[in-house]
Protein backbone atom coordinates (compact mmCIF):
# COMPACT_ATOMS: atom_id res chain seq x y z
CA UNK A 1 15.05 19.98 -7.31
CA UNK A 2 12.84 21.59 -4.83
CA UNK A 3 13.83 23.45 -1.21
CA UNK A 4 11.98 23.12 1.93
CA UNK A 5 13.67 26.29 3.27
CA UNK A 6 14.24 28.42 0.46
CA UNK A 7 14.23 31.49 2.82
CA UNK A 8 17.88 29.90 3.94
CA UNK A 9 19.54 30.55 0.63
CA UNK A 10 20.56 33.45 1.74
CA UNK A 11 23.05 31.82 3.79
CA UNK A 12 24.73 32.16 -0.01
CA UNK A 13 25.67 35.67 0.67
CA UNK A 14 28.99 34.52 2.45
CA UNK A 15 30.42 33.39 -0.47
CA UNK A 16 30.55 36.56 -2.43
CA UNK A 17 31.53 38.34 1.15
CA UNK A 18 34.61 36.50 1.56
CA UNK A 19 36.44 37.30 -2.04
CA UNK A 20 35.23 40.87 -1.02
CA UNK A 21 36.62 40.64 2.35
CA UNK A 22 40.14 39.11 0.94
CA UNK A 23 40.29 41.83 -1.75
CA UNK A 24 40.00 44.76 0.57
CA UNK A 25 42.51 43.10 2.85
CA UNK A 26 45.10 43.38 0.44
CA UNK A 27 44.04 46.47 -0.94
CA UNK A 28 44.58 47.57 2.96
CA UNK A 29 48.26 46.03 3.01
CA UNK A 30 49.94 47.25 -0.11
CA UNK A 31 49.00 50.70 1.59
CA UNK A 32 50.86 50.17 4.17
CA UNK A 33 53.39 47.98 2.34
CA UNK A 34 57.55 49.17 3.13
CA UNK A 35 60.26 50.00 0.78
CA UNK A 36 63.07 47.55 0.80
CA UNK A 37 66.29 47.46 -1.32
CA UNK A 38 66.22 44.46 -3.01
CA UNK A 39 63.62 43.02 -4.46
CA UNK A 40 65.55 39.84 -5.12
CA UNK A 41 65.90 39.11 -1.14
CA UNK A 42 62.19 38.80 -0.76
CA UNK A 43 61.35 36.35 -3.63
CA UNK A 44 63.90 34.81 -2.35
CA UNK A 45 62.44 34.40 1.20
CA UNK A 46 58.83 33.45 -0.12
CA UNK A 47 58.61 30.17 -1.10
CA UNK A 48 57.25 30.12 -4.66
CA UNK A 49 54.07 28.32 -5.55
CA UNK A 50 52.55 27.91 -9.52
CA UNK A 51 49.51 30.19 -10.06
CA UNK A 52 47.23 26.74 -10.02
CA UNK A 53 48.22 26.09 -6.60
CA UNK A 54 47.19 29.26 -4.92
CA UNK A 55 43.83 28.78 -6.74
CA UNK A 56 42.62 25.72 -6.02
CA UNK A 57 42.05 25.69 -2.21
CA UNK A 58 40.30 29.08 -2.31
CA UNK A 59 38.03 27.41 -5.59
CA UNK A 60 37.01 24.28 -3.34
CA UNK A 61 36.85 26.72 0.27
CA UNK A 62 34.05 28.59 -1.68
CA UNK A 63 32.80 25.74 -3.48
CA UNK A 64 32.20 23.96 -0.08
CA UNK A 65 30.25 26.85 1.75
CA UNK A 66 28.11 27.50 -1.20
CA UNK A 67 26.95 23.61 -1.05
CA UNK A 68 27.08 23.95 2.52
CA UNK A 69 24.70 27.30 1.90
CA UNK A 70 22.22 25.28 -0.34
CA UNK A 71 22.04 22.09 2.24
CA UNK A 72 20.78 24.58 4.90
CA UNK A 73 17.42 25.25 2.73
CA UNK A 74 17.36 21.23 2.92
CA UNK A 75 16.90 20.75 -0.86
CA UNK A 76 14.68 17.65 -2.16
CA UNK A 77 14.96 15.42 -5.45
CA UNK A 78 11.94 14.10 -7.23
CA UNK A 79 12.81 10.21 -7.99
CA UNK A 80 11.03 7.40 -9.41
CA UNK A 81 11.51 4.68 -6.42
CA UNK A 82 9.21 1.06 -6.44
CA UNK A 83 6.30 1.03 -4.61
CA UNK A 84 5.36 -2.24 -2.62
CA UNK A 85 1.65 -2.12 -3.00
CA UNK A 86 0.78 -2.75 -6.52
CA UNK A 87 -1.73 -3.58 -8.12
CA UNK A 88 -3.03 -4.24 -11.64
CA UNK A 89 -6.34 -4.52 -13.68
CA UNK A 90 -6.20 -6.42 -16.66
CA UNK A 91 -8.82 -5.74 -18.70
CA UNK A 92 -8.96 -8.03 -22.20
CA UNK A 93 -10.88 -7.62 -25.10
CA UNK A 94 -12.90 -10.86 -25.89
CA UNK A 95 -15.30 -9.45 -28.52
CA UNK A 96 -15.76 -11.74 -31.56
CA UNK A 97 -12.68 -9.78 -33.45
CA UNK A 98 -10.35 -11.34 -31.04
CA UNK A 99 -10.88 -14.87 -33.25
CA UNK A 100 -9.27 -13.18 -36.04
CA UNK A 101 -5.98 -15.40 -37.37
CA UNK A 102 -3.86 -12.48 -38.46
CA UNK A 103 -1.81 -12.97 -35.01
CA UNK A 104 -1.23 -16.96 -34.42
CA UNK A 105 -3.31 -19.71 -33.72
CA UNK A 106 -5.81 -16.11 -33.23
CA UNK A 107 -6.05 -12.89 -30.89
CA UNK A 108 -7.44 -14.11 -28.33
CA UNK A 109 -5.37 -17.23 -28.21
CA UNK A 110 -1.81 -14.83 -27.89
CA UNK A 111 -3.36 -12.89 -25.76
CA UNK A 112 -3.86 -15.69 -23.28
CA UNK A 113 -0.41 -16.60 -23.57
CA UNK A 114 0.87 -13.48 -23.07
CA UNK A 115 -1.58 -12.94 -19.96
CA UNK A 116 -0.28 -15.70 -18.45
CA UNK A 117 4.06 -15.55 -19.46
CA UNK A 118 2.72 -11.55 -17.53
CA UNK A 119 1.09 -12.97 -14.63
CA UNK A 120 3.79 -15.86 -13.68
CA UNK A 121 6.50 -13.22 -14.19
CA UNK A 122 4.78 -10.84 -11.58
CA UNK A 123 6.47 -10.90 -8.11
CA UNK A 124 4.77 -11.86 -5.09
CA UNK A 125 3.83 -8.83 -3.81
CA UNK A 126 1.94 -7.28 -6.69
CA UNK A 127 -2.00 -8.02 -6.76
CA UNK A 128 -3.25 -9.16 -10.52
CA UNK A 129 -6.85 -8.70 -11.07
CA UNK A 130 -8.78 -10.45 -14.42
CA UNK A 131 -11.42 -8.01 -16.15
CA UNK A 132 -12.81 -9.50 -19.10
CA UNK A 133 -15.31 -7.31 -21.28
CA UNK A 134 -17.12 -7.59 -24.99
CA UNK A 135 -20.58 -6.12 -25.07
CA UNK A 136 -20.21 -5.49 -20.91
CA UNK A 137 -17.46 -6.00 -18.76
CA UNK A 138 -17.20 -8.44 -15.38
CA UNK A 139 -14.24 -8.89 -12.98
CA UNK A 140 -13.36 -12.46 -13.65
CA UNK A 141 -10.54 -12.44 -11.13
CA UNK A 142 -10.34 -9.56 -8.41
CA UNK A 143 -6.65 -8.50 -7.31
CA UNK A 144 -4.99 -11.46 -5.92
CA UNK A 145 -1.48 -12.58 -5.67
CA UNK A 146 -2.83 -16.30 -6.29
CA UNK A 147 -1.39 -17.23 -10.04
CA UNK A 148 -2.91 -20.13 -10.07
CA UNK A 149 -6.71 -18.84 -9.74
CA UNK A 150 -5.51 -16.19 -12.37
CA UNK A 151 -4.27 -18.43 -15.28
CA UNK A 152 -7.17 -20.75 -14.56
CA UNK A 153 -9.38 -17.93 -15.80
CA UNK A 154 -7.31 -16.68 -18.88
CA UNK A 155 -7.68 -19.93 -19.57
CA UNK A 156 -11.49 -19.80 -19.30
CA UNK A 157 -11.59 -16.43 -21.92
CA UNK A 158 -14.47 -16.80 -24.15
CA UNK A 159 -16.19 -13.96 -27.06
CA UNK A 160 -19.28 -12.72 -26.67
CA UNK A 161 -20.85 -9.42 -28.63
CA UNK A 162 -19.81 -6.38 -28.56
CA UNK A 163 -16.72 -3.91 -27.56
CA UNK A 164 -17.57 -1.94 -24.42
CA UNK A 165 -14.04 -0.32 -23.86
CA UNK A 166 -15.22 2.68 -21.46
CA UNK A 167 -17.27 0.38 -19.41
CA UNK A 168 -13.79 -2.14 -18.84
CA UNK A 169 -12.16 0.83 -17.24
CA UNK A 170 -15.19 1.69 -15.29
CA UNK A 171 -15.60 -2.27 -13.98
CA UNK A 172 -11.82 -1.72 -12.94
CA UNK A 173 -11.78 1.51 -11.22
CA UNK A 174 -14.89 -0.08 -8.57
CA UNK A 175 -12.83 -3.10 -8.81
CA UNK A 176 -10.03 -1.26 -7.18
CA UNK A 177 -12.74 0.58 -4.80
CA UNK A 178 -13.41 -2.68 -3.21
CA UNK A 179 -10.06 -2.70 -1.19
CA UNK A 180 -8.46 0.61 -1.91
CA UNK A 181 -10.27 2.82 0.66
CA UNK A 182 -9.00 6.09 -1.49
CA UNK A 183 -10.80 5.07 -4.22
CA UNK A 184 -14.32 5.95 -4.62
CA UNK A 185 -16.83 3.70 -6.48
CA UNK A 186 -17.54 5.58 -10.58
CA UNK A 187 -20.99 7.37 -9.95
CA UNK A 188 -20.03 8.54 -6.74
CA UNK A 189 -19.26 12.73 -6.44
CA UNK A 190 -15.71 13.20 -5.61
CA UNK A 191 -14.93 16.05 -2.74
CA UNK A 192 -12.82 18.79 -4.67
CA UNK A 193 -9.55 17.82 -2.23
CA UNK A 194 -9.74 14.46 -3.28
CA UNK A 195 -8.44 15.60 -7.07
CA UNK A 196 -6.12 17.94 -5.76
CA UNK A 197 -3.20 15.57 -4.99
CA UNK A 198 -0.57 15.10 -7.68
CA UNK A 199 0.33 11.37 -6.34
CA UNK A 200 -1.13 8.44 -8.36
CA UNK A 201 -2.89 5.46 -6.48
CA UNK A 202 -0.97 2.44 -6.48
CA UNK A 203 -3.44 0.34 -8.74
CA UNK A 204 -3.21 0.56 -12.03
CA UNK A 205 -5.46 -0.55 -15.29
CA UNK A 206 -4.11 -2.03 -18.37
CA UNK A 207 -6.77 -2.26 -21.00
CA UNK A 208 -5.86 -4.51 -24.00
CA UNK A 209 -8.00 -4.01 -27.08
CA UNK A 210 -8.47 -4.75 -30.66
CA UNK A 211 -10.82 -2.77 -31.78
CA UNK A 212 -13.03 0.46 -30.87
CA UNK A 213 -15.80 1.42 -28.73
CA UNK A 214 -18.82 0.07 -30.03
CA UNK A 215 -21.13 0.33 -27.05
CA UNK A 216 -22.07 1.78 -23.30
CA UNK A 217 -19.74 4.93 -21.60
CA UNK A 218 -17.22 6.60 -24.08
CA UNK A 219 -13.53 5.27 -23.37
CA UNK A 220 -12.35 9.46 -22.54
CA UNK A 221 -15.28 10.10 -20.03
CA UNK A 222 -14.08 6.49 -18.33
CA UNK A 223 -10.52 7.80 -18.14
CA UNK A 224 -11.46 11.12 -16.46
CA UNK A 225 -13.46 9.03 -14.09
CA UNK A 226 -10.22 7.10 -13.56
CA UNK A 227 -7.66 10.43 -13.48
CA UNK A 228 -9.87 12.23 -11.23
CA UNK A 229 -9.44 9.44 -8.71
CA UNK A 230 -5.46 9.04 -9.56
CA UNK A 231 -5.55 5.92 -11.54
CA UNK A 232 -3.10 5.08 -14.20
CA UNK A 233 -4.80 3.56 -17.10
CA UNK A 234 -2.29 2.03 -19.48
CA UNK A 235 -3.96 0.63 -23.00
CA UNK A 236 -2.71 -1.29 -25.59
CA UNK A 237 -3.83 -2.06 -29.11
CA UNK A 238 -3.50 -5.45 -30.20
CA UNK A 239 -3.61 -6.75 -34.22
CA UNK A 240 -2.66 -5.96 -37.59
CA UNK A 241 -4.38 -3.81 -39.60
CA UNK A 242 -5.37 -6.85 -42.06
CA UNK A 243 -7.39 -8.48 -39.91
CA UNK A 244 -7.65 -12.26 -41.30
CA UNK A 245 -10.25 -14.72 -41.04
CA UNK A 246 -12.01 -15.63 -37.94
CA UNK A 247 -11.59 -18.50 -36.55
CA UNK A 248 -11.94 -19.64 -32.28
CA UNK A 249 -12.02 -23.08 -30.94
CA UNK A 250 -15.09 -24.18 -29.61
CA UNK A 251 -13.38 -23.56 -25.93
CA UNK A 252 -13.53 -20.01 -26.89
CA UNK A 253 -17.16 -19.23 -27.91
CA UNK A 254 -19.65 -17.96 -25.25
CA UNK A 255 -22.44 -20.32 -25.56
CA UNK A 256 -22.08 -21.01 -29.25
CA UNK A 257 -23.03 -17.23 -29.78
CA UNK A 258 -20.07 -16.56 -32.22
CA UNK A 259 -18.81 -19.09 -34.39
CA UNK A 260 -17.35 -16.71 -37.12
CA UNK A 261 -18.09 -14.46 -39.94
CA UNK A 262 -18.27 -10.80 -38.78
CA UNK A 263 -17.51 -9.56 -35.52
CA UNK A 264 -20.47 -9.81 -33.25
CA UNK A 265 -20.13 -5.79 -32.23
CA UNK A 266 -21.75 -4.93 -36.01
CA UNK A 267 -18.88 -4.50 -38.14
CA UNK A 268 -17.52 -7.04 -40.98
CA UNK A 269 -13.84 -8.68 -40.86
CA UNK A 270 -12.99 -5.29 -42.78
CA UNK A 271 -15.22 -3.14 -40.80
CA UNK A 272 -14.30 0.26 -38.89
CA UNK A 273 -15.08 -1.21 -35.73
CA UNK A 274 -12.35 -4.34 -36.42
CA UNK A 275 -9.10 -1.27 -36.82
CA UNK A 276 -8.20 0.11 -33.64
CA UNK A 277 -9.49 3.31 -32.22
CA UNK A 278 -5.48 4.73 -31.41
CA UNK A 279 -6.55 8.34 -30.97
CA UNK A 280 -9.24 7.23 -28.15
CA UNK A 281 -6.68 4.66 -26.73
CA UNK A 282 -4.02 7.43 -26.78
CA UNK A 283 -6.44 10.13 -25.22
CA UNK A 284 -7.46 7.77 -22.38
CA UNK A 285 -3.74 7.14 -21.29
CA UNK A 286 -2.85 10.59 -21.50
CA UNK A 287 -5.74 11.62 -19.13
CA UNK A 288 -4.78 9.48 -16.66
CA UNK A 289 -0.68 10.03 -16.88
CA UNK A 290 0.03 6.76 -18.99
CA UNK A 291 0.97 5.49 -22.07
CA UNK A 292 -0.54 3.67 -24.77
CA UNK A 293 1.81 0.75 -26.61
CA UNK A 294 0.81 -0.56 -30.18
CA UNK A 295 1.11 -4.67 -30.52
CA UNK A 296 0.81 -5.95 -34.12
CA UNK A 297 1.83 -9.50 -32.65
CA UNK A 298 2.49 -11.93 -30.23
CA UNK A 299 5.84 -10.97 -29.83
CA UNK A 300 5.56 -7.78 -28.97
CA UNK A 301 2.73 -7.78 -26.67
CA UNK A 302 4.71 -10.09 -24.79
CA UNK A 303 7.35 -7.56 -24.91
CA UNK A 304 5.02 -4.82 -24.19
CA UNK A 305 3.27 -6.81 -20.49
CA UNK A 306 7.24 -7.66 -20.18
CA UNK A 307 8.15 -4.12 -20.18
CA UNK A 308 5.02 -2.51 -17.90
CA UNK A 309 6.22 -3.40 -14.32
CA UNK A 310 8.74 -1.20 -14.51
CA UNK A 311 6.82 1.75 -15.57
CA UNK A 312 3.59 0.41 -13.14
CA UNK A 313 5.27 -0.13 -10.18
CA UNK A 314 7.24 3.35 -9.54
CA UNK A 315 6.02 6.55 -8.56
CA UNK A 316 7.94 9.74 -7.89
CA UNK A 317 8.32 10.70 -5.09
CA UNK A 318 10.54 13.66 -3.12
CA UNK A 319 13.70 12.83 -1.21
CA UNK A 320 15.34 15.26 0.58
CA UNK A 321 19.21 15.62 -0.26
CA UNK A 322 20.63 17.68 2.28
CA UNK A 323 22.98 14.80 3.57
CA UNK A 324 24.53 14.62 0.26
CA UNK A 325 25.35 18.19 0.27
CA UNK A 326 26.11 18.65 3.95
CA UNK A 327 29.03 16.21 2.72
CA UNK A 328 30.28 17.45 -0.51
CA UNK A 329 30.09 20.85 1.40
CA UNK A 330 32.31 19.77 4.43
CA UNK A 331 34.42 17.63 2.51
CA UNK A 332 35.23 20.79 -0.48
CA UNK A 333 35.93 23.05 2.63
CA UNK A 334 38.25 20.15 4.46
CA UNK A 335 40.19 19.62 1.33
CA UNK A 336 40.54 23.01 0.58
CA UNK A 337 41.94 24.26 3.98
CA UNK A 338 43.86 20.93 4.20
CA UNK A 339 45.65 21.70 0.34
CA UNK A 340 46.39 25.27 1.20
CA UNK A 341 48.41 24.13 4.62
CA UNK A 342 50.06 21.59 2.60
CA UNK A 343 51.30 23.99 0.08
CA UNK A 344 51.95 26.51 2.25
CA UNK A 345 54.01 24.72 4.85
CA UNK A 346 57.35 26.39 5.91
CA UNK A 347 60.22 24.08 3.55
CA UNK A 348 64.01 23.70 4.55
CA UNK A 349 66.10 25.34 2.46
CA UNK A 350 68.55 23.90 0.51
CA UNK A 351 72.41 24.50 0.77
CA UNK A 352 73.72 27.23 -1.27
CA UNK A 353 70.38 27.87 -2.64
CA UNK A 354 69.37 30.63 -0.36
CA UNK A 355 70.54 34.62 -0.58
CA UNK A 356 73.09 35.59 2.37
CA UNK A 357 74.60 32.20 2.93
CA UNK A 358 78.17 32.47 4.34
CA UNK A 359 80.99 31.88 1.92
């Protein structure tokens, strides 16, 4: 919780004041307090109230002036609310490791699938874009709300050489600087106020990979590009780590460039380039405020895509609370004045209970 006006806290200083004020009060009146002969006839004319009832109005009196104290510096949550201008990059990894069988029919296949169960679950408001990069990386798709045009081009994936990770996020970041006016183009030198703000953009990048960097920009230098302009890059590594043997239909070779054997960015089926790079993918989402998942199959990445709107499309934001004090403050004080009346109203006594009463 932060205050706006934290200079009026010291509005608090009436609550200690008033216990102060009461104390010397009575301190003042048993002073001045009279001798009488019977101590009996006064308890008898004060009506007698349990220790818990003299309490409890003067707890919720103070209790309501010190939240009515606080509400006066106009106090402010941070919450995570939904944003209504969302969008998301979806980069996929088509290099040639993505025809590997150890996820079913292959990689690339689930992939697909769960690209497209992600993109017809997405609401109407939130902009999809379609990166797909191997060796390079192209916008095959650029943000749209139009499903159809989207799953017509996971549809269309193909492999090609190569696993150019960094230059995905690039490709997405001037993706986003097409129709985000706040984002500057990658190359471009960014104004030092422009990376002072602490509030994200409302486009985000999910990069889904299977393997490492094998060529162009180095993922971490891409993500600072992306943090310094306030873009969320989530990543997720897709596979086993027995890769199995390669196998795409002929619908999903570039050109008949790739039609098995080892992955066209240099490494064999058992290679170092065909395991997944997790400390780069970690490194890049935590530069850039997100979070990195781990998919060994199809039914997790689906639960994984399933699982980022929630996290993509809200964004803290401060709200200011002083309403919600201003209330709780007036209605402690209310209660408490109205309990001590209550308790403290004058009660008809009953017959032959009171001292004096004629015989």
């Amino acid at each position: 919780m932060s205050l706006s006006w934290p200079w009026a806290l010291v509005a608090l200083l009436i609550v200690p004041v008033l216990p102060l004020a009461r104390w010397w009060f009575r301190r003042r009146r048993r002073r001045s307090a009279l001798t009488v002969s019977s101590l009996a006839l006064i308890r008898a004319a004060i009506p007698g109230r349990a220790a818990w009832r003299r309490r409890i109005p003067v707890a919720l009196f103070l209790t309501g002036l010190l939240l009515l104290a606080v509400s006066t510096a106009r106090p402010q949550a941070t919450v995570a609310v939904p944003r209504a201008d969302t969008s998301i990059l979806l980069a996929v990894d088509v290099s040639g490791s993505m025809c590997s069988t150890d996820v079913r029919p292959n990689r690339l296949a689930a992939a697909g699938s769960a690209a497209r169960e992600f993109i017809q679950r997405s609401d109407g408001n939130t902009r999809i874009g379609l990166i797909a990069f191997s060796g390079t990386a192209s916008v095959l798709v650029a943000p749209t709300t139009d499903k159809h045009a989207l799953i017509s081009a996971v549809g269309d994936l193909k492999t090609a050489l190569g696993t150019a990770i960094g230059q995905a996020i690039l490709t997405s970041v001037d993706a986003i600087a097409e129709y985000n006016p706040h984002v500057a183009q990658t190359g471009v030198e960014l104004i030092s106020a422009s990376t002072t703000s602490g509030e994200f953009e409302p486009d985000t990048i999910v990069v889904l990979t299977d393997g490492s960097n094998t060529t162009g920009v180095d993922p971490v230098l891409a993500a600072q590009e992306a943090a310094a302009r306030h873009i969320r890059v989530f990543t997720i590594g897709f596979g086993t780590t027995t890769p199995g043997p390669m196998v795409c239909t002929a619908g999903q070779i570039n050109g008949g460039s790739f039609s098995g054997g080892p992955d066209p960015g240099g490494a064999s089926a058992a290679g170092p380039f065909m395991e997944i790079d997790e400390k780069a993918l970690n490194q890049v989402a935590a530069a850039t405020g997100a979070r990195y998942f781990r998919a060994e199959d199809a039914g997790r990445l689906n639960d994984v895509l399933a699982a980022l709107p929630r996290e993509i499309g809200l964004h803290e934001q401060r709200v200011e609370t002083t309403v919600w004090f201003l209330l709780a403050g007036t209605l402690a004080v209310i209660s408490g004045v109205t309990l001590s009346l209550w308790w403290s109203r004058p009660r008809p006594s009953r017959p032959g209970s009171g001292a004096g009463t004629p015989r």
